[in-house]
PDB file of N, CA and C in Angstrom:
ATOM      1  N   UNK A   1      34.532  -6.929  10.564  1.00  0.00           N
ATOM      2  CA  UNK A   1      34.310  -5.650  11.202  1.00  0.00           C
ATOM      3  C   UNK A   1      32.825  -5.533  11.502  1.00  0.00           C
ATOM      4  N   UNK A   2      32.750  -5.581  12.701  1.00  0.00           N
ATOM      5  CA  UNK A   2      31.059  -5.154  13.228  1.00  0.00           C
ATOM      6  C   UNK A   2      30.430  -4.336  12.609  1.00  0.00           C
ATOM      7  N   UNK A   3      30.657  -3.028  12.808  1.00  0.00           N
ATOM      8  CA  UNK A   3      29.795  -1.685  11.845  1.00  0.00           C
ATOM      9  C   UNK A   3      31.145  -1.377  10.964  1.00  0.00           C
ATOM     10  N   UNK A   4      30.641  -0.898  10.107  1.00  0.00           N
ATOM     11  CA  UNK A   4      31.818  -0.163   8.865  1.00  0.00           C
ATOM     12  C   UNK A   4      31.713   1.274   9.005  1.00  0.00           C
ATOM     13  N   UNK A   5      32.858   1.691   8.906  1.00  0.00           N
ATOM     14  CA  UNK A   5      32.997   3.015   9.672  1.00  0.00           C
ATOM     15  C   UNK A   5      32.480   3.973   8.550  1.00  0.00           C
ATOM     16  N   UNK A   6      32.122   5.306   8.909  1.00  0.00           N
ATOM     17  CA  UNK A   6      31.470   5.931   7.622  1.00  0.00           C
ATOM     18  C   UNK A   6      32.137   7.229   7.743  1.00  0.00           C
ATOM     19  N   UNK A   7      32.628   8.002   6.956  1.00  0.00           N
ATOM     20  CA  UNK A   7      33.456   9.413   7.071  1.00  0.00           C
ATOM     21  C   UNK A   7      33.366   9.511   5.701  1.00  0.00           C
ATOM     22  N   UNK A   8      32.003  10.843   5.175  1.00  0.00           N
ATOM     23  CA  UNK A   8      32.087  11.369   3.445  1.00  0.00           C
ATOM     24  C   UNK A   8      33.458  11.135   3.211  1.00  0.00           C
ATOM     25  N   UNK A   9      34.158  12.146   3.209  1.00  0.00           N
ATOM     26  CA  UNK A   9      35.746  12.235   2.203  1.00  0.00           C
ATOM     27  C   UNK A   9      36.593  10.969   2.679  1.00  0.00           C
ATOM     28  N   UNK A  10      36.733  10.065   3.538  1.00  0.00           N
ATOM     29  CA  UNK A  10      37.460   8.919   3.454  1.00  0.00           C
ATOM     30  C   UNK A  10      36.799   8.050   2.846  1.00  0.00           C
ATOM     31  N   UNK A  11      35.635   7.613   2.881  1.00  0.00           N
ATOM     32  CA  UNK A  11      34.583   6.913   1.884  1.00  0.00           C
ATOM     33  C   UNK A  11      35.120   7.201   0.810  1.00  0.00           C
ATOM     34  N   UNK A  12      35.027   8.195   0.222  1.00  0.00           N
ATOM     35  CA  UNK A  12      34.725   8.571  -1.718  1.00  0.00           C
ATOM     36  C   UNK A  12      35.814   8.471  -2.095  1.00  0.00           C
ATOM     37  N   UNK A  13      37.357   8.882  -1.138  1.00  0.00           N
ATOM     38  CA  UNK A  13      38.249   8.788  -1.612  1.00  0.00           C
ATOM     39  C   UNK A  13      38.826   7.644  -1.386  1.00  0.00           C
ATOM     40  N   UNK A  14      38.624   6.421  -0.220  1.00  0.00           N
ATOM     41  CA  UNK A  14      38.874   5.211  -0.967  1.00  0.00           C
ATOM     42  C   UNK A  14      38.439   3.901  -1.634  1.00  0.00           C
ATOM     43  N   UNK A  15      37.515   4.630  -1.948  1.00  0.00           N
ATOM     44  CA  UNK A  15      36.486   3.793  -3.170  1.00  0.00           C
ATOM     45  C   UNK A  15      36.738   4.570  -4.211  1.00  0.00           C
ATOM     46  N   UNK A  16      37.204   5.105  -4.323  1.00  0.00           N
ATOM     47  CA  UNK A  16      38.417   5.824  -5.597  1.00  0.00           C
ATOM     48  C   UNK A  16      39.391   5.113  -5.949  1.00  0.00           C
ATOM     49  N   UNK A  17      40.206   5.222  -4.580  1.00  0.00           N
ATOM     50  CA  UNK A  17      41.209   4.565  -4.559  1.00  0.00           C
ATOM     51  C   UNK A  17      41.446   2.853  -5.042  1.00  0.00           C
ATOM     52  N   UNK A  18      40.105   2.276  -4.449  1.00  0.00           N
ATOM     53  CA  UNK A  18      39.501   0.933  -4.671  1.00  0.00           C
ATOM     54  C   UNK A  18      39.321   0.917  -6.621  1.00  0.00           C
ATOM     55  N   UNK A  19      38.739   1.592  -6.825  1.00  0.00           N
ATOM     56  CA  UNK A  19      38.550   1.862  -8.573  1.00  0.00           C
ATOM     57  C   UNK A  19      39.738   1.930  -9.270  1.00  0.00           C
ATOM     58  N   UNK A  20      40.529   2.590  -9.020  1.00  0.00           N
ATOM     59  CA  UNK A  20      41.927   3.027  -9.441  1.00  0.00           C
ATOM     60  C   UNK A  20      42.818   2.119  -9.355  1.00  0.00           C
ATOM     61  N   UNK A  21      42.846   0.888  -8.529  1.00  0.00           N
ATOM     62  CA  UNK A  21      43.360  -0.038  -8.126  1.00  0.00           C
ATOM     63  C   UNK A  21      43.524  -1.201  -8.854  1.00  0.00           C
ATOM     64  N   UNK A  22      41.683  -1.571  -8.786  1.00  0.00           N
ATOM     65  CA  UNK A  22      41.525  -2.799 -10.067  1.00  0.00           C
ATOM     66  C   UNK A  22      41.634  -2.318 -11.001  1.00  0.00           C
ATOM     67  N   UNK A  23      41.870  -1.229 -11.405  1.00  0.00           N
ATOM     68  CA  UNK A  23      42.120  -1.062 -12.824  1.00  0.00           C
ATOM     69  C   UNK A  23      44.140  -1.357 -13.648  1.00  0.00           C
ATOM     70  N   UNK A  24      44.523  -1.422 -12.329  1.00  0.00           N
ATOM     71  CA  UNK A  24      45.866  -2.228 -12.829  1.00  0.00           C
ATOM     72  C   UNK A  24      45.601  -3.832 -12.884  1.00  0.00           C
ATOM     73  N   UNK A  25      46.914  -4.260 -13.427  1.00  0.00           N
ATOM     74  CA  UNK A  25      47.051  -5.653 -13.292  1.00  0.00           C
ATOM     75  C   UNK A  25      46.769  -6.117 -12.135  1.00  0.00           C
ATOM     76  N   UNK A  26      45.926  -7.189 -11.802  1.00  0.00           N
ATOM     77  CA  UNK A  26      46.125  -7.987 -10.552  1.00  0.00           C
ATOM     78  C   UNK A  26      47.413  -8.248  -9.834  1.00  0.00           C
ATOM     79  N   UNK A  27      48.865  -7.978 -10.750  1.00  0.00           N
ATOM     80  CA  UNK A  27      49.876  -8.196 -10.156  1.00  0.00           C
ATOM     81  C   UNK A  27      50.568  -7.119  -9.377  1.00  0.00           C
ATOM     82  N   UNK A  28      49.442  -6.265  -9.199  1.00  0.00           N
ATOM     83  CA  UNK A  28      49.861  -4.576  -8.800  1.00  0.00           C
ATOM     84  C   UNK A  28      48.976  -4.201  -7.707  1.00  0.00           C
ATOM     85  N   UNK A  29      47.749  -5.387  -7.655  1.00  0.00           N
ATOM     86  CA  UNK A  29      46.977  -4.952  -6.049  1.00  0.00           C
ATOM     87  C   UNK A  29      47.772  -5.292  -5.195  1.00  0.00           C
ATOM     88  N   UNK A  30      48.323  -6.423  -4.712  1.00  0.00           N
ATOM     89  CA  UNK A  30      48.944  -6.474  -3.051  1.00  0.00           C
ATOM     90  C   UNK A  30      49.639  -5.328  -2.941  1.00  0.00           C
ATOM     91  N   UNK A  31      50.802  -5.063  -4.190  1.00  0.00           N
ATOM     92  CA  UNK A  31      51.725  -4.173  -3.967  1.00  0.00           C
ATOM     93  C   UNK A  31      51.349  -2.827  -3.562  1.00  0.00           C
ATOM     94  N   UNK A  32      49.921  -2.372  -4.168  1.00  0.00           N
ATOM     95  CA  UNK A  32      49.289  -1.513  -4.179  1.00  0.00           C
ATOM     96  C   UNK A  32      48.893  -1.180  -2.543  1.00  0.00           C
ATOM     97  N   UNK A  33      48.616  -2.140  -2.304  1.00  0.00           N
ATOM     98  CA  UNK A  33      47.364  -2.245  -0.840  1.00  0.00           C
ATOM     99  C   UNK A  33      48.366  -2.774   0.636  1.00  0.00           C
ATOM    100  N   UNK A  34      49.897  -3.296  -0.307  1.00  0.00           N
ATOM    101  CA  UNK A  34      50.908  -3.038   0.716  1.00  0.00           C
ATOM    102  C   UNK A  34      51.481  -1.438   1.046  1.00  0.00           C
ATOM    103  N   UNK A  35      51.479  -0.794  -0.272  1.00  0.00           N
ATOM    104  CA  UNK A  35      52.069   0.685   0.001  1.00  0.00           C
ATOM    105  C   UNK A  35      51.089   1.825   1.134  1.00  0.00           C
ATOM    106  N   UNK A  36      49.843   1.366   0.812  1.00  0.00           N
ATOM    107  CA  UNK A  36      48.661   2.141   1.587  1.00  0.00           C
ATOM    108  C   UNK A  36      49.528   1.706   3.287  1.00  0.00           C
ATOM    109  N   UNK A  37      49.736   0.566   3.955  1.00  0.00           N
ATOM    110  CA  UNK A  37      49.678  -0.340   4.857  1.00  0.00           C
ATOM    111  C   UNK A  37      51.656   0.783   5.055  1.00  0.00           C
ATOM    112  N   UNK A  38      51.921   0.789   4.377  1.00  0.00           N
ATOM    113  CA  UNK A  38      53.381   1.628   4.947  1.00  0.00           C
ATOM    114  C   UNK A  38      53.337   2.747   5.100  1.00  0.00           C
ATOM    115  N   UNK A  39      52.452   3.634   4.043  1.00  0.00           N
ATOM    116  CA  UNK A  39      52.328   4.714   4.564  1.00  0.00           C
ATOM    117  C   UNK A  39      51.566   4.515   6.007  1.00  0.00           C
ATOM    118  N   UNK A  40      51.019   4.312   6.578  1.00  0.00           N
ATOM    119  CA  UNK A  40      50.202   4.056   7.484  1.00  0.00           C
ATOM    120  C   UNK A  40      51.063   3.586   8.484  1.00  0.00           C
ATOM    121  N   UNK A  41      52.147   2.794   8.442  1.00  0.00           N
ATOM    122  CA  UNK A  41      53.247   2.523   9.339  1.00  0.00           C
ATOM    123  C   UNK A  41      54.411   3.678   9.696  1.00  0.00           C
ATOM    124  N   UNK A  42      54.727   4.671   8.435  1.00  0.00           N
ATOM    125  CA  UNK A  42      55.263   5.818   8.867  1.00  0.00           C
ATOM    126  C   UNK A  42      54.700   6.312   9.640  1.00  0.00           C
ATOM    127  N   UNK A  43      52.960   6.504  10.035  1.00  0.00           N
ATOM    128  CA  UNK A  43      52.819   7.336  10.974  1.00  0.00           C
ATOM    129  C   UNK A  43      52.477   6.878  12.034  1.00  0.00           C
ATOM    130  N   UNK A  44      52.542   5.760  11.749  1.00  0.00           N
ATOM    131  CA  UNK A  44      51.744   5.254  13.610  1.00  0.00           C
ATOM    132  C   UNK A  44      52.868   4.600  14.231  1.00  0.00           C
ATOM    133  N   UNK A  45      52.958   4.662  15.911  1.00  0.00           N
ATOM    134  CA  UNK A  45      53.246   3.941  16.783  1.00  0.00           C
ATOM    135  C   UNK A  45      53.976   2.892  16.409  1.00  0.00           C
ATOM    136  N   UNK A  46      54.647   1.806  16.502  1.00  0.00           N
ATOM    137  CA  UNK A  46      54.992   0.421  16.564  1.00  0.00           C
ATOM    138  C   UNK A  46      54.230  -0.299  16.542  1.00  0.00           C
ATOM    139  N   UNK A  47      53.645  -0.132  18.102  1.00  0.00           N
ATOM    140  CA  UNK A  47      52.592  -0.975  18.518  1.00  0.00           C
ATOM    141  C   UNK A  47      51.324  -0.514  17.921  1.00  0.00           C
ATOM    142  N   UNK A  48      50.673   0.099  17.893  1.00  0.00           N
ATOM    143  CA  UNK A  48      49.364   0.877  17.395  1.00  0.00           C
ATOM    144  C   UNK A  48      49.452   0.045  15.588  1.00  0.00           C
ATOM    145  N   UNK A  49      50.839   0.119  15.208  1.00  0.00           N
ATOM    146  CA  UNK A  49      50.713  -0.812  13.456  1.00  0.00           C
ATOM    147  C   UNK A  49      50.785  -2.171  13.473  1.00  0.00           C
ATOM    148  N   UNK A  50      51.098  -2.503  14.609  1.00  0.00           N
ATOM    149  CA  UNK A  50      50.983  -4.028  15.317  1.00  0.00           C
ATOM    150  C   UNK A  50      50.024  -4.625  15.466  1.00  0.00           C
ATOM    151  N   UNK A  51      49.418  -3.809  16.246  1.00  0.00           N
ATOM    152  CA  UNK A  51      48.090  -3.854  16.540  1.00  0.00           C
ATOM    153  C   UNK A  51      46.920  -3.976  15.608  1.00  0.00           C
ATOM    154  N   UNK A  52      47.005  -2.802  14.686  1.00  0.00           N
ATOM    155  CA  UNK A  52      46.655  -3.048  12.946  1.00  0.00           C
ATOM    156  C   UNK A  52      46.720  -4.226  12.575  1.00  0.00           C
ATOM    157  N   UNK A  53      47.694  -4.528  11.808  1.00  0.00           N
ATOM    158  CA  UNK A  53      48.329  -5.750  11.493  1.00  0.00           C
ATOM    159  C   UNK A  53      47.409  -6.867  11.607  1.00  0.00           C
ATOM    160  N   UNK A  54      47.048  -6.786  13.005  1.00  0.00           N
ATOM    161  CA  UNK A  54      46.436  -7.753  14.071  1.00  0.00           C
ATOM    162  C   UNK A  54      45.248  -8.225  13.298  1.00  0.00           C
ATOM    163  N   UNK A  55      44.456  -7.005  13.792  1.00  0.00           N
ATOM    164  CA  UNK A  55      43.461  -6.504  13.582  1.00  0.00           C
ATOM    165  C   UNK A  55      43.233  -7.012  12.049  1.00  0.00           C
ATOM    166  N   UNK A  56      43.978  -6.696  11.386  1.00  0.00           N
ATOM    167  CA  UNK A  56      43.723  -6.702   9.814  1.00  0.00           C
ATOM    168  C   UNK A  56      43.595  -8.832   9.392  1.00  0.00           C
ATOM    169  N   UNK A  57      44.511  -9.161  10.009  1.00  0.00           N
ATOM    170  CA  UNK A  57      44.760 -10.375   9.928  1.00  0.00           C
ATOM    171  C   UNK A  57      43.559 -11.274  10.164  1.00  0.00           C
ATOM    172  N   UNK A  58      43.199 -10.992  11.496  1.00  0.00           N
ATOM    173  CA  UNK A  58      41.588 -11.187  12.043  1.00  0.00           C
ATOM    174  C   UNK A  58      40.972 -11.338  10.964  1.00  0.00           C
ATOM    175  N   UNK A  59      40.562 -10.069  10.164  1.00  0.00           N
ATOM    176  CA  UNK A  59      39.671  -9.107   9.328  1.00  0.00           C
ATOM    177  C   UNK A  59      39.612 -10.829   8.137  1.00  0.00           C
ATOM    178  N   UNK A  60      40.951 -10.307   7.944  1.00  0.00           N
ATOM    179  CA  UNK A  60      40.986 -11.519   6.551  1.00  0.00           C
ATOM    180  C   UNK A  60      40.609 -12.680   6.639  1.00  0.00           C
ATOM    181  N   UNK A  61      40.919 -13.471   7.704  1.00  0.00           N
ATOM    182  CA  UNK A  61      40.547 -14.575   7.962  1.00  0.00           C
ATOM    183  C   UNK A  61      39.113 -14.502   7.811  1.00  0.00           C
ATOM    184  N   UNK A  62      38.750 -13.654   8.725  1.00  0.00           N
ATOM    185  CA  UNK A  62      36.763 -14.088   8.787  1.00  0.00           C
ATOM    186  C   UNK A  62      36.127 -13.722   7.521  1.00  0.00           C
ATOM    187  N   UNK A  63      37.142 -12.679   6.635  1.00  0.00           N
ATOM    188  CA  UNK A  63      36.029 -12.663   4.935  1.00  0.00           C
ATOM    189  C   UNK A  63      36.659 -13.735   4.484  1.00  0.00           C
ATOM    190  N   UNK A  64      37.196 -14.704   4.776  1.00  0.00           N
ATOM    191  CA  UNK A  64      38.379 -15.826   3.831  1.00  0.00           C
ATOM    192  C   UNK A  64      37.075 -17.013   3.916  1.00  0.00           C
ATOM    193  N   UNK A  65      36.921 -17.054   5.289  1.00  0.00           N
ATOM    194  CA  UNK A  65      36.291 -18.075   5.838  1.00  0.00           C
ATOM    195  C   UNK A  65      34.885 -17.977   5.790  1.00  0.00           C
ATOM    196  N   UNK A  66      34.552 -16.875   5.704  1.00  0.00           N
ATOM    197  CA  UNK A  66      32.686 -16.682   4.894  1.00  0.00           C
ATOM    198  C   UNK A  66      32.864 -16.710   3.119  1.00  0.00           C
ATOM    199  N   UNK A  67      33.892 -16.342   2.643  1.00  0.00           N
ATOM    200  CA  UNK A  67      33.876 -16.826   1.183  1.00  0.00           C
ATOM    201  C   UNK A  67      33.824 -18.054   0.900  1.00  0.00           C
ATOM    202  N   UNK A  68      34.479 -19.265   1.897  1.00  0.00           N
ATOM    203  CA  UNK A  68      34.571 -20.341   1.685  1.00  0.00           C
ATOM    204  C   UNK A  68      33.215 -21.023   2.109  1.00  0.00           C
ATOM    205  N   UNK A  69      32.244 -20.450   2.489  1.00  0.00           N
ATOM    206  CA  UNK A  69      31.453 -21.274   3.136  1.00  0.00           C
ATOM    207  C   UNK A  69      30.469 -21.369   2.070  1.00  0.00           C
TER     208      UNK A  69
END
């Protein structure tokens, strides 16, 4: 992601959320960070969560591929 988007109350609350997270088992983040990703599919478009998806996939690859370097 080029710039990281900045909004007070979405910030604090998901770096909350981020805190609250690792504090389960590791066997409870995907599941965790899949449920965020459905709610988020109830409300959007098809395409617009497709598009996401996309987007997100991108995302991973390029922190995958700067971790590896």
């Amino acid at each position: 992601m080029p710039d990281k988007p900045y909004d007070a109350k979405i910030t604090e609350t998901l770096q909350t959320v981020a805190e609250l997270i690792v504090l389960k088992p590791k066997s409870e983040w995907t599941p965790w960070l899949l449920f965020l990703l459905n709610e988020l599919q109830a409300i959007l478009p098809s395409q617009d969560y497709a598009d996401l998806l996309a987007q997100l996939e991108e995302a991973i690859a390029s922190q995958l591929a700067e971790l590896a370097s």
